[in-house]
Each structure stands twice: as structure tokens, then as C-alpha cells.
Protein backbone atom coordinates (compact mmCIF):
# COMPACT_ATOMS: atom_id res chain seq x y z
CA UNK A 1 0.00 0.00 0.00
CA UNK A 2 1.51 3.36 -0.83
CA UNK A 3 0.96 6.48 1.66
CA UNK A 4 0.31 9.85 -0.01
CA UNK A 5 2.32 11.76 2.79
CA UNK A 6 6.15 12.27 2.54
CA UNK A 7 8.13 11.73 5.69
CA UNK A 8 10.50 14.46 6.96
CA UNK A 9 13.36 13.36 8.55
CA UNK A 10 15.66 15.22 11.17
CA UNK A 11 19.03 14.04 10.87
CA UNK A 12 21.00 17.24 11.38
CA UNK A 13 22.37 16.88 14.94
CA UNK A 14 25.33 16.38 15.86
CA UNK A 15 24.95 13.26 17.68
CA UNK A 16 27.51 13.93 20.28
CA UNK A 17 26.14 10.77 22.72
CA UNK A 18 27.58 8.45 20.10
CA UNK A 19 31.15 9.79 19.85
CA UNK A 20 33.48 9.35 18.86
CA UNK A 21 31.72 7.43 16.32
CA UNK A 22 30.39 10.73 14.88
CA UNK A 23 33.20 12.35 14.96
CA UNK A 24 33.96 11.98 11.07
CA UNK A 25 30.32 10.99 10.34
CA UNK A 26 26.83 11.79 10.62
CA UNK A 27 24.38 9.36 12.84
CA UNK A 28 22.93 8.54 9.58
CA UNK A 29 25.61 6.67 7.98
CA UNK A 30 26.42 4.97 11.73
CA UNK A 31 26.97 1.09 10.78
CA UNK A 32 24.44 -0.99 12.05
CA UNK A 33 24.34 -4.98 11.15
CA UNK A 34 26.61 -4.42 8.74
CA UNK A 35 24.96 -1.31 6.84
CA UNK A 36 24.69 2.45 7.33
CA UNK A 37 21.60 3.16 9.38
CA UNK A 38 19.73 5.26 6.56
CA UNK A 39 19.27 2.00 4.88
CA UNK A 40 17.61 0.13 7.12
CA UNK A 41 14.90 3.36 8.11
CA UNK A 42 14.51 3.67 4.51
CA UNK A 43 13.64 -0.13 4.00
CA UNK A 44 11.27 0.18 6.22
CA UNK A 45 9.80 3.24 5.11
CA UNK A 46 9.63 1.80 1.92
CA UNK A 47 7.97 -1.45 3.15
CA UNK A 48 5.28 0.36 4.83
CA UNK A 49 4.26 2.39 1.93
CA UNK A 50 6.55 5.43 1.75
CA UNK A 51 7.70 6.42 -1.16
CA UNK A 52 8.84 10.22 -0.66
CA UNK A 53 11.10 11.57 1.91
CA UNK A 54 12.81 14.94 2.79
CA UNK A 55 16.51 14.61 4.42
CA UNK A 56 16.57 17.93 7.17
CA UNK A 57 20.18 17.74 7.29
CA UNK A 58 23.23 19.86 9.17
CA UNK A 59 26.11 18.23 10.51
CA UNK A 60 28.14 16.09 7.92
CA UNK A 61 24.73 16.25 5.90
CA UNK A 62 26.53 16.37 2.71
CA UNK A 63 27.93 13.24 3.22
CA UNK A 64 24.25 11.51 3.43
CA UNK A 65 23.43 13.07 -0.04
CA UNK A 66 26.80 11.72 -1.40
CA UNK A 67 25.89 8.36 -0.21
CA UNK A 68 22.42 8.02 -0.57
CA UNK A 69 21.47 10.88 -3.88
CA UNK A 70 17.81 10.56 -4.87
CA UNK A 71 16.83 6.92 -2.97
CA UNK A 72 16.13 5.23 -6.58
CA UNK A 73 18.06 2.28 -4.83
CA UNK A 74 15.50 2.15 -2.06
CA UNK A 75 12.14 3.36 -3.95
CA UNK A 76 12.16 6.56 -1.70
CA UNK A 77 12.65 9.53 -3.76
CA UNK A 78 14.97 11.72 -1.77
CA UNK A 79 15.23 14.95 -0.86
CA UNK A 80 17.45 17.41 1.01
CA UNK A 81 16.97 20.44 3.11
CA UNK A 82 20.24 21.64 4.73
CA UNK A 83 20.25 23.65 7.46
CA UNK A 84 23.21 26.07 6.36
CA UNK A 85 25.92 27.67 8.61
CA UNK A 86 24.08 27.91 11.68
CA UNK A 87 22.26 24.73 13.22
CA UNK A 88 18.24 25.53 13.33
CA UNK A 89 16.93 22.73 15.86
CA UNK A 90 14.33 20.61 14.78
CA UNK A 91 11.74 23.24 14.56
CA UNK A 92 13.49 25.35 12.32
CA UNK A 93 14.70 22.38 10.06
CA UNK A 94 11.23 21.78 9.70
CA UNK A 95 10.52 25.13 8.71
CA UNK A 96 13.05 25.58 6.31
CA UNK A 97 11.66 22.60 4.57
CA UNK A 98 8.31 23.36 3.98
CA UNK A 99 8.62 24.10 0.34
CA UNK A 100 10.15 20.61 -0.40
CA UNK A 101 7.25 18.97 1.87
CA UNK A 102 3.86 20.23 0.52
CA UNK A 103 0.85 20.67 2.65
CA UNK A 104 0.76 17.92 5.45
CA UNK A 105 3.63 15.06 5.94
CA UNK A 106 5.06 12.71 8.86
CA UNK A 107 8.08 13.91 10.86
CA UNK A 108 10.33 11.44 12.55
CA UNK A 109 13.91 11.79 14.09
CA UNK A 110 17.56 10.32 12.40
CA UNK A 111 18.03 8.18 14.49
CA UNK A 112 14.53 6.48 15.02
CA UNK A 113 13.45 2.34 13.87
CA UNK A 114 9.78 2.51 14.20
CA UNK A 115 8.08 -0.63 13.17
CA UNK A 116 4.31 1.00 12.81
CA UNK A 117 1.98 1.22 10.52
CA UNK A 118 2.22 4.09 8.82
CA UNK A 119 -0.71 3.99 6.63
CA UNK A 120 -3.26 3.51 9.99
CA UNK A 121 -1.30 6.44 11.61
CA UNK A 122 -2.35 8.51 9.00
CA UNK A 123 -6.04 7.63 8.27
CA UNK A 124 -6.29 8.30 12.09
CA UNK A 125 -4.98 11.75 11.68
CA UNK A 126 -7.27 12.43 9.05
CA UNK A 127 -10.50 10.88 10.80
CA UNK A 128 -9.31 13.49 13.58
CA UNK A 129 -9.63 16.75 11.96
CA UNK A 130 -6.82 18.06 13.52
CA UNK A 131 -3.44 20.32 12.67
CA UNK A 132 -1.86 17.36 13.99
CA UNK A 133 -0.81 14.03 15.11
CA UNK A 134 1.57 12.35 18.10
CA UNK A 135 2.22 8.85 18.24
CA UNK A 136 2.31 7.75 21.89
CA UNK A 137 3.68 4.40 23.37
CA UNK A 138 3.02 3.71 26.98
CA UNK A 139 6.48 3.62 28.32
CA UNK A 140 6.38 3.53 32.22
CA UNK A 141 9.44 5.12 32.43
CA UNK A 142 11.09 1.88 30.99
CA UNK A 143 12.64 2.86 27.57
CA UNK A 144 13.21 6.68 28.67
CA UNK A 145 11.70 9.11 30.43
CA UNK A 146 7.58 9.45 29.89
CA UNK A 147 6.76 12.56 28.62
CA UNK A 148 2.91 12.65 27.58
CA UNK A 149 -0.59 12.58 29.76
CA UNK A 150 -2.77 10.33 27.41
CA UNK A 151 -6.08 9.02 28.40
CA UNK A 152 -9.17 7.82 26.65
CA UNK A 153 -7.61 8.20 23.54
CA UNK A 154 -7.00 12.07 24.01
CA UNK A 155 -3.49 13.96 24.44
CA UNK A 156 -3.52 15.54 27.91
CA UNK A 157 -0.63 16.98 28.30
CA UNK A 158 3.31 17.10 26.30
CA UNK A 159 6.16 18.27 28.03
CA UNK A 160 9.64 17.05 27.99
CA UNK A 161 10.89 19.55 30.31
CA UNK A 162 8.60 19.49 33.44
CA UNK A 163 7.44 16.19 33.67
CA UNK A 164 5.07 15.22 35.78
CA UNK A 165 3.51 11.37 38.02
CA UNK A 166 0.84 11.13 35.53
CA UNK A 167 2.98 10.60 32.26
CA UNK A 168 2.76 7.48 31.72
CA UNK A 169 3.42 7.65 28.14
CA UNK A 170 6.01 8.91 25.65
CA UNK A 171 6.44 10.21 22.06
CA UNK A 172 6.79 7.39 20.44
CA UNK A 173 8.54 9.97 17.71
CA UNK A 174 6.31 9.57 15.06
CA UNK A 175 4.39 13.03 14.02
CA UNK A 176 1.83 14.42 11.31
CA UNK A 177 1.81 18.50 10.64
CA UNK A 178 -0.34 20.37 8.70
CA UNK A 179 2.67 22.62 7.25
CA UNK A 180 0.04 25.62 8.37
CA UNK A 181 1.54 24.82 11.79
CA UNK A 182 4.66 26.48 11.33
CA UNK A 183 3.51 29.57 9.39
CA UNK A 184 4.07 31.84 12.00
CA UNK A 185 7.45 30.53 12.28
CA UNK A 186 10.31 33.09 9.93
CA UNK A 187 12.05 30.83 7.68
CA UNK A 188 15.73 30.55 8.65
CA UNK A 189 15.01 30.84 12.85
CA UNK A 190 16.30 28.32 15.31
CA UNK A 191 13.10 26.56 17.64
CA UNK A 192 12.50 23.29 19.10
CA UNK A 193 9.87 21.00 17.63
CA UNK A 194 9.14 19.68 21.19
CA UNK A 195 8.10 23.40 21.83
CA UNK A 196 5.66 23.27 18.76
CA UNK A 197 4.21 19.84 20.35
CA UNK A 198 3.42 20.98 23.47
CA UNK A 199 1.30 23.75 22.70
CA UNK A 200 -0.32 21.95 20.01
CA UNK A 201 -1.44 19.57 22.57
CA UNK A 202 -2.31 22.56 25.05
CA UNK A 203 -4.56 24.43 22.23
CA UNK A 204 -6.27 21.01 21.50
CA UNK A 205 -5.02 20.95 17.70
CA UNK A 206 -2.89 17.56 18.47
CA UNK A 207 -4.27 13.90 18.04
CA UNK A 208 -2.84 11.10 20.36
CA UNK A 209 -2.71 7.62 18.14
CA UNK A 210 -1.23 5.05 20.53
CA UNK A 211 1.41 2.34 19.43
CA UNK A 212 1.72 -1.28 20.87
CA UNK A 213 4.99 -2.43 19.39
CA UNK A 214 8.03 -0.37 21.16
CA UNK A 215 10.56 2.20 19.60
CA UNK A 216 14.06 1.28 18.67
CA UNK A 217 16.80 3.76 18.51
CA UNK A 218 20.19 4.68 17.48
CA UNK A 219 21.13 8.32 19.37
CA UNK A 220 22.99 6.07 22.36
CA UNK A 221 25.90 3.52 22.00
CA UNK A 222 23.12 0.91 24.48
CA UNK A 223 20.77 1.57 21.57
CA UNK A 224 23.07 1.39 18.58
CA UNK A 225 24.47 -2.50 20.19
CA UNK A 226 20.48 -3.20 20.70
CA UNK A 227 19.25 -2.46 17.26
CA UNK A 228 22.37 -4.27 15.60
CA UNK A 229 21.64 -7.21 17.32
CA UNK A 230 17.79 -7.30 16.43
CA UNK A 231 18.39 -6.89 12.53
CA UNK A 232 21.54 -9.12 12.65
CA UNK A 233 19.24 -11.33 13.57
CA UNK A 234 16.23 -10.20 11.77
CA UNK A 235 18.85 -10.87 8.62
């Protein structure tokens, strides 16, 4: 099944947790089982019906474009947005790519393996009616730290800042935006994404979609060895 939406994707940090592995190279091109990590996010982009994708890149990002060009090799028709001289968080990445994005798309991070379906994540946005979506996994503080009030369906609260007993959840770091969202944004500004969540949820213009199968992640060396190890075996 193909999705309609493209998928942003912020890999323009400068992944200093995994040093001094990133030292010479961006997070995307980290090896894992035996293959930069790109590949394996865009495999299974691609096997969950994504065929479009915009690289926000900063750090090293002209490295990923060397390597990877338009994504003919993985039927994702690539994309770049580079952040330029000064690094613009993952708000303003987003922001700076809105002309290469089009009117509503998914946003998830570099370093992210999320095995959901994309396709249901999407018709649940739209059924919603909202500016946008937040996928939500209930963590218990056991993968990181819990992050997001969700009941009934409904986003209570977002904050990754000032956290409170009642998250029980966490952004499971899958995202839809309306590109609307960030109009009042100037092109070219530095903000935080996480910012942009949080009073979405606040002014009631974020949907909660909640995900059963857990997150996998490169940003640490604990979750670089785990995820190697799964699609080692996986392989």
C-alpha cells in the first residue's frame, strides 16, 4: 500500500552521545548490522508504503546526499533540506523545509526504527480533523523518560521539560503536521519542535494515536548494540 504523505526526517544533529563514532560521520551513515543506518529506516519506510522523503540535514549532511542521492536504490525519492551555517533545531529544520514537503507530511527523528503502521497512523490523523498528530507508546518510564498525559484516547498533556507522576506515556517519535503549523514561524530561525508539540497539545489541535509495538533507537551507544543485534538477527 503506498501512503500519499512524505516523511521528513531530522538528521542534522550532531549526535555527540555516540562519539566518537560521529566524529567523522553523521548518525545517519552509523553502521548498524553491517549497513549504514539510513538503509535500514529507509527499507522500512519503503515497506510500509513510503515512497517520498525529505533529508533535514546539518552536521556532515553532505555526506548523506553523497551516499544516498535521490533513494532510486530504495524506492524513496529523496530529498534534502540543509540547514546552512548555523544549526536551526528541529523546529526550524522543519521550517526551512516546507517548500520541499507540501501541505501535510510525517516527521520522525535520524536516528529512530519505528516498526508502525504508517498507513493507519495517518487515516487516524485524518479521521481526527486536527493540525496534527503524536504517536504515543506507553512507556512507564522503561525505555526513557515518559513525557505525555494520554487518556481515553486524548493527548492531555506534552512536556519534555517538566514532567510530571501522571505521564505514563512517551512520544513514540512519530508526528503528522499540517505545514500551516509552522507559518508563523520566519524561515531561517532556530526553535524546538518539542516546543511546537506541546502547545499543540495545550490548544487542542494535536491527536494522540497510541502504538503497541516499542521504539528502537540509534542516538545512544546501548541503543546502537540493541538495534544491531535485532536486525543481525532479523537478517
Amino acid at each position: 500500500m503506498k501512503v500519499d504523505l512524505p516523511v521528513a526526517i531530522l538528521a542534522g544533529g550532531l549526535a555527540t552521545r555516540l562519539r566518537p563514532i560521529t566524529e567523522k560521520i553523521p548518525k545517519s551513515l552509523v553502521d548498524v548490522a553491517g549497513e549504514p543506518f539510513l538503509a535500514h529506516q529507509l527499507r522500512l519506510l519503503h515497506s510500509h508504503g513510503i515512497r517520498r522523503a525529505v533529508l533535514c540535514v546539518g552536521h556532515l549532511g553532505e555526506m548523506i546526499e553523497r551516499d544516498f542521492g535521490d533513494g532510486a536504490e530504495f524506492g524513496v525519492g529523496l530529498k534534502y533540506s540543509f540547514d546552512g551555517p548555523v544549526l536551526l533545531g528541529t523546529g526550524g529544520a522543519l521550517r526551512q523545509a516546507l517548500p520541499l514537503l507540501g501541505d501535510a507530511f510525517f516527521v520522525l527523528y535520524g536516528d529512530s526504527y519505528l516498526p508502525v503502521d504508517y498507513a493507519a497512523v495517518g487515516d487516524a490523523w485524518r479521521a481526527s480533523g486536527k493540525d496534527a498528530l503524536m504517536t504515543v507508546f506507553r512507556n512507564e518510564g522503561a525505555w526513557d523518560t515518559s513525557n505525555v498525559e494520554f487518556h481515553d484516547g486524548e493527548l492531555l498533556r506534552y512536556d519534555k521539560r517538566d514532567r510530571t507522576s501522571a505521564m505514563r506515556h512517551i512520544d513514540y517519535g512519530l508526528s503528522i503536521f499540517k505545514a500551516s503549523v509552522f507559518a508563523d514561524h520566519a524561515s531561517g530561525g532556530k526553535f524546538d519542535l518539542a516546543d511546537v508539540q506541546r502547545d499543540l497539545v495545550a490548544q487542542d489541535r494535536m491527536a494522540g494515536y497510541e502504538v503497541r509495538e516499542r521504539f528502537y533507537e540509534v542516538g545512544s551507544h546501548a541503543g546502537l548494540a540493541e538495534l544491531s543485534a535485532l536486525l543481525s538477527k532479523k537478517s
